[in-house]
N, C-alpha and C. Protein backbone atom coordinates (compact mmCIF):
# COMPACT_ATOMS: atom_id res chain seq x y z
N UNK A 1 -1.94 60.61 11.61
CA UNK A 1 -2.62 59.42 12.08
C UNK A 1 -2.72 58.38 10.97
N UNK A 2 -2.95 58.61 10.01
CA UNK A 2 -3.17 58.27 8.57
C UNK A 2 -1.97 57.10 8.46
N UNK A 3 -0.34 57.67 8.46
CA UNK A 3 0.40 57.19 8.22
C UNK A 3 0.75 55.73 9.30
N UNK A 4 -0.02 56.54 10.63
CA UNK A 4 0.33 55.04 11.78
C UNK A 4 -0.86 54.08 11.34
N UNK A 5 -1.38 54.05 10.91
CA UNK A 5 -2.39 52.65 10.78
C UNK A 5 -1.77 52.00 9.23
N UNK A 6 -1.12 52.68 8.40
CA UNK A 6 -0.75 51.67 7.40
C UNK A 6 0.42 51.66 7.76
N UNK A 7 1.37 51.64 8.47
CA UNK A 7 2.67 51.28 8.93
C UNK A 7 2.00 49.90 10.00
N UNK A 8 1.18 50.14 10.96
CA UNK A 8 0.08 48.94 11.68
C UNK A 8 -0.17 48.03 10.88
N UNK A 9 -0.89 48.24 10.14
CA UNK A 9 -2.14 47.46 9.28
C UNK A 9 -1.65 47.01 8.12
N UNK A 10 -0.72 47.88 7.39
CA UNK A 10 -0.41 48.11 5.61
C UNK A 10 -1.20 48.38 5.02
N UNK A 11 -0.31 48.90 3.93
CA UNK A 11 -1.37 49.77 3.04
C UNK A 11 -2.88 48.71 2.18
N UNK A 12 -2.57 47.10 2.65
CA UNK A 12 -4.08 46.84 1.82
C UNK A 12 -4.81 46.12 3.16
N UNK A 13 -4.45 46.64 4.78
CA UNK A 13 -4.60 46.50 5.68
C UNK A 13 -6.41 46.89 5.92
N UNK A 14 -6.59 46.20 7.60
CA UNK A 14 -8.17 46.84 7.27
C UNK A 14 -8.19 47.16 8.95
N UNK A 15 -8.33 48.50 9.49
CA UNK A 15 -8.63 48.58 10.90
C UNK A 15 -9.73 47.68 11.20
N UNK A 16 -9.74 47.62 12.66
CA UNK A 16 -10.73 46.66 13.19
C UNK A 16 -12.11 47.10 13.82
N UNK A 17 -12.08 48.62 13.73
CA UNK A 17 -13.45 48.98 13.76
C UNK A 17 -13.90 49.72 12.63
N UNK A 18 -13.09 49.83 11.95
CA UNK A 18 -14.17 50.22 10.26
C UNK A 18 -13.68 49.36 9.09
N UNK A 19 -14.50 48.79 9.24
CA UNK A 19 -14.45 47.85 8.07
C UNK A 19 -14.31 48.45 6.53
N UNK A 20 -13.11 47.64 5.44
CA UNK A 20 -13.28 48.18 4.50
C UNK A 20 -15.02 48.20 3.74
N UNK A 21 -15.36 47.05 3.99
CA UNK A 21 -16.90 47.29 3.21
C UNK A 21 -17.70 48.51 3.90
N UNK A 22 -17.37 48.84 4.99
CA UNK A 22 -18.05 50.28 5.50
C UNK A 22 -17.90 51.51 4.79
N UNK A 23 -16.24 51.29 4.41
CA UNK A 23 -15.77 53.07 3.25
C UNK A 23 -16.41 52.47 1.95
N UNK A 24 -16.42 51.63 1.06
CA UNK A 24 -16.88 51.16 -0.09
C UNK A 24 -18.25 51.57 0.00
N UNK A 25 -18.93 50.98 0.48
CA UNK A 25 -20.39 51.64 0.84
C UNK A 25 -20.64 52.59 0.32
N UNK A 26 -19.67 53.76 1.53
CA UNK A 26 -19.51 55.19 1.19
C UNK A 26 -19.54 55.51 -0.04
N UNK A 27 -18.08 54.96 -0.05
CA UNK A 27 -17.57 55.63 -1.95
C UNK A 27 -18.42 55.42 -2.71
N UNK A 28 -19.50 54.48 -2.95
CA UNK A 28 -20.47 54.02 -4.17
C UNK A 28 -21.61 54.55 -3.98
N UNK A 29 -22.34 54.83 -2.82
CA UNK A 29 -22.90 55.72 -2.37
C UNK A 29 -22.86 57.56 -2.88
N UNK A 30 -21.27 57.77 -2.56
CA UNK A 30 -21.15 59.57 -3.38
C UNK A 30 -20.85 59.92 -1.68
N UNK A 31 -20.86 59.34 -0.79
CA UNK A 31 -21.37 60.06 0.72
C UNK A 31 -19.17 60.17 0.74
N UNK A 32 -18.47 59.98 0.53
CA UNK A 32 -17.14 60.31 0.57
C UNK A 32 -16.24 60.07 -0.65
N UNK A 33 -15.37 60.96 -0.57
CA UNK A 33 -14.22 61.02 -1.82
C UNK A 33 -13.26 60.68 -1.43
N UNK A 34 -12.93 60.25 -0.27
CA UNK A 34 -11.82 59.79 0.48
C UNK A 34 -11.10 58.40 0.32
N UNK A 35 -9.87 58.39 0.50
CA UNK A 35 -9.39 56.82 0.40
C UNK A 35 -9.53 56.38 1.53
N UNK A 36 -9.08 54.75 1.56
CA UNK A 36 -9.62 54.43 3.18
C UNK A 36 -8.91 54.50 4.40
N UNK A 37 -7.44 54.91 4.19
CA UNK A 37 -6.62 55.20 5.28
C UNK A 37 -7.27 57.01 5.97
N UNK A 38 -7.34 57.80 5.26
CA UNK A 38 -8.22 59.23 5.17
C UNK A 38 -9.50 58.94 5.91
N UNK A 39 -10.32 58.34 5.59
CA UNK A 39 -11.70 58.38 6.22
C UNK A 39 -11.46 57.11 7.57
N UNK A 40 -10.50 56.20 7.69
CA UNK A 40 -10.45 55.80 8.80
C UNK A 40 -9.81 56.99 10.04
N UNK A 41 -8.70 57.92 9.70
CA UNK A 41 -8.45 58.69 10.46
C UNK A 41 -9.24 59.57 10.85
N UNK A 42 -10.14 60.17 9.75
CA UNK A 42 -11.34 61.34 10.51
C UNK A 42 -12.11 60.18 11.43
N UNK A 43 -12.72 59.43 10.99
CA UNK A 43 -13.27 58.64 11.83
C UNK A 43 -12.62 58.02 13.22
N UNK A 44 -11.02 58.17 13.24
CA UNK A 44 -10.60 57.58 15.00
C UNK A 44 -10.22 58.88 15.48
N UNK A 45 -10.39 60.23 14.30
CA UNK A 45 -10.08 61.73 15.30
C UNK A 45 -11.43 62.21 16.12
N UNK A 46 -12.99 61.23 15.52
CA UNK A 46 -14.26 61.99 16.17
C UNK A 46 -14.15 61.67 17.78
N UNK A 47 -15.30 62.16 18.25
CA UNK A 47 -14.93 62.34 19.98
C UNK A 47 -15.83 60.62 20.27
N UNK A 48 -16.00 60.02 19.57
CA UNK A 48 -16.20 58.55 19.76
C UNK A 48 -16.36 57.62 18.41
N UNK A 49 -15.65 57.17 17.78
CA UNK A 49 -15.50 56.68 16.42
C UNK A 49 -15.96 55.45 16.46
N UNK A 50 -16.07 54.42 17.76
CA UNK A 50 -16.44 52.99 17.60
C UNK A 50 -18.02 53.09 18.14
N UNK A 51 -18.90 54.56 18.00
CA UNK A 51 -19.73 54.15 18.24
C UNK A 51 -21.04 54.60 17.13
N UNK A 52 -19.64 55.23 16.37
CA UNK A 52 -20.66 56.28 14.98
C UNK A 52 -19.83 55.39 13.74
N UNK A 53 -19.83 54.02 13.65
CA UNK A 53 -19.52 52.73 12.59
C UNK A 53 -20.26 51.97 12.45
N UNK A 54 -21.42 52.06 11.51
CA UNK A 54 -22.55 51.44 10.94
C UNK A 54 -21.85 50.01 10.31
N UNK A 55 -22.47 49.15 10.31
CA UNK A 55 -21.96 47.76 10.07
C UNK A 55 -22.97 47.74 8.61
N UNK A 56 -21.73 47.53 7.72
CA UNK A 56 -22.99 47.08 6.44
C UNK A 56 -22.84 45.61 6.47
N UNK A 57 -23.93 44.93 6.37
CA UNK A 57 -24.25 43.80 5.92
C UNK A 57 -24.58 42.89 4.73
């Protein structure tokens, strides 16, 4: 899955329901070790991903 969104998007691409400032968050936080193509895929494999995407502001 990983590989179809940066072939979509490219690799400094940003899906449209997780925002890169959403994984940054994360990463600075400690809450993931993941890059952001990785944590966008667990996030579009959960059984509803556009509704467990906290909007940072």
């Amino acid at each position: 899955m990983k590989d179809s969104f940066v072939r979509l998007y490219g690799p400094w691409g940003e899906h449209p329901h997780h925002p890169v400032e959403n994984w940054k968050y994360e990463v600075v936080n400690g809450d993931t070790r993941l890059g952001y193509w990785d944590w966008v895929a667990i996030r579009e494999a959960g059984p509803d991903p556009h509704l467990n995407c906290p909007r940072v502001h």
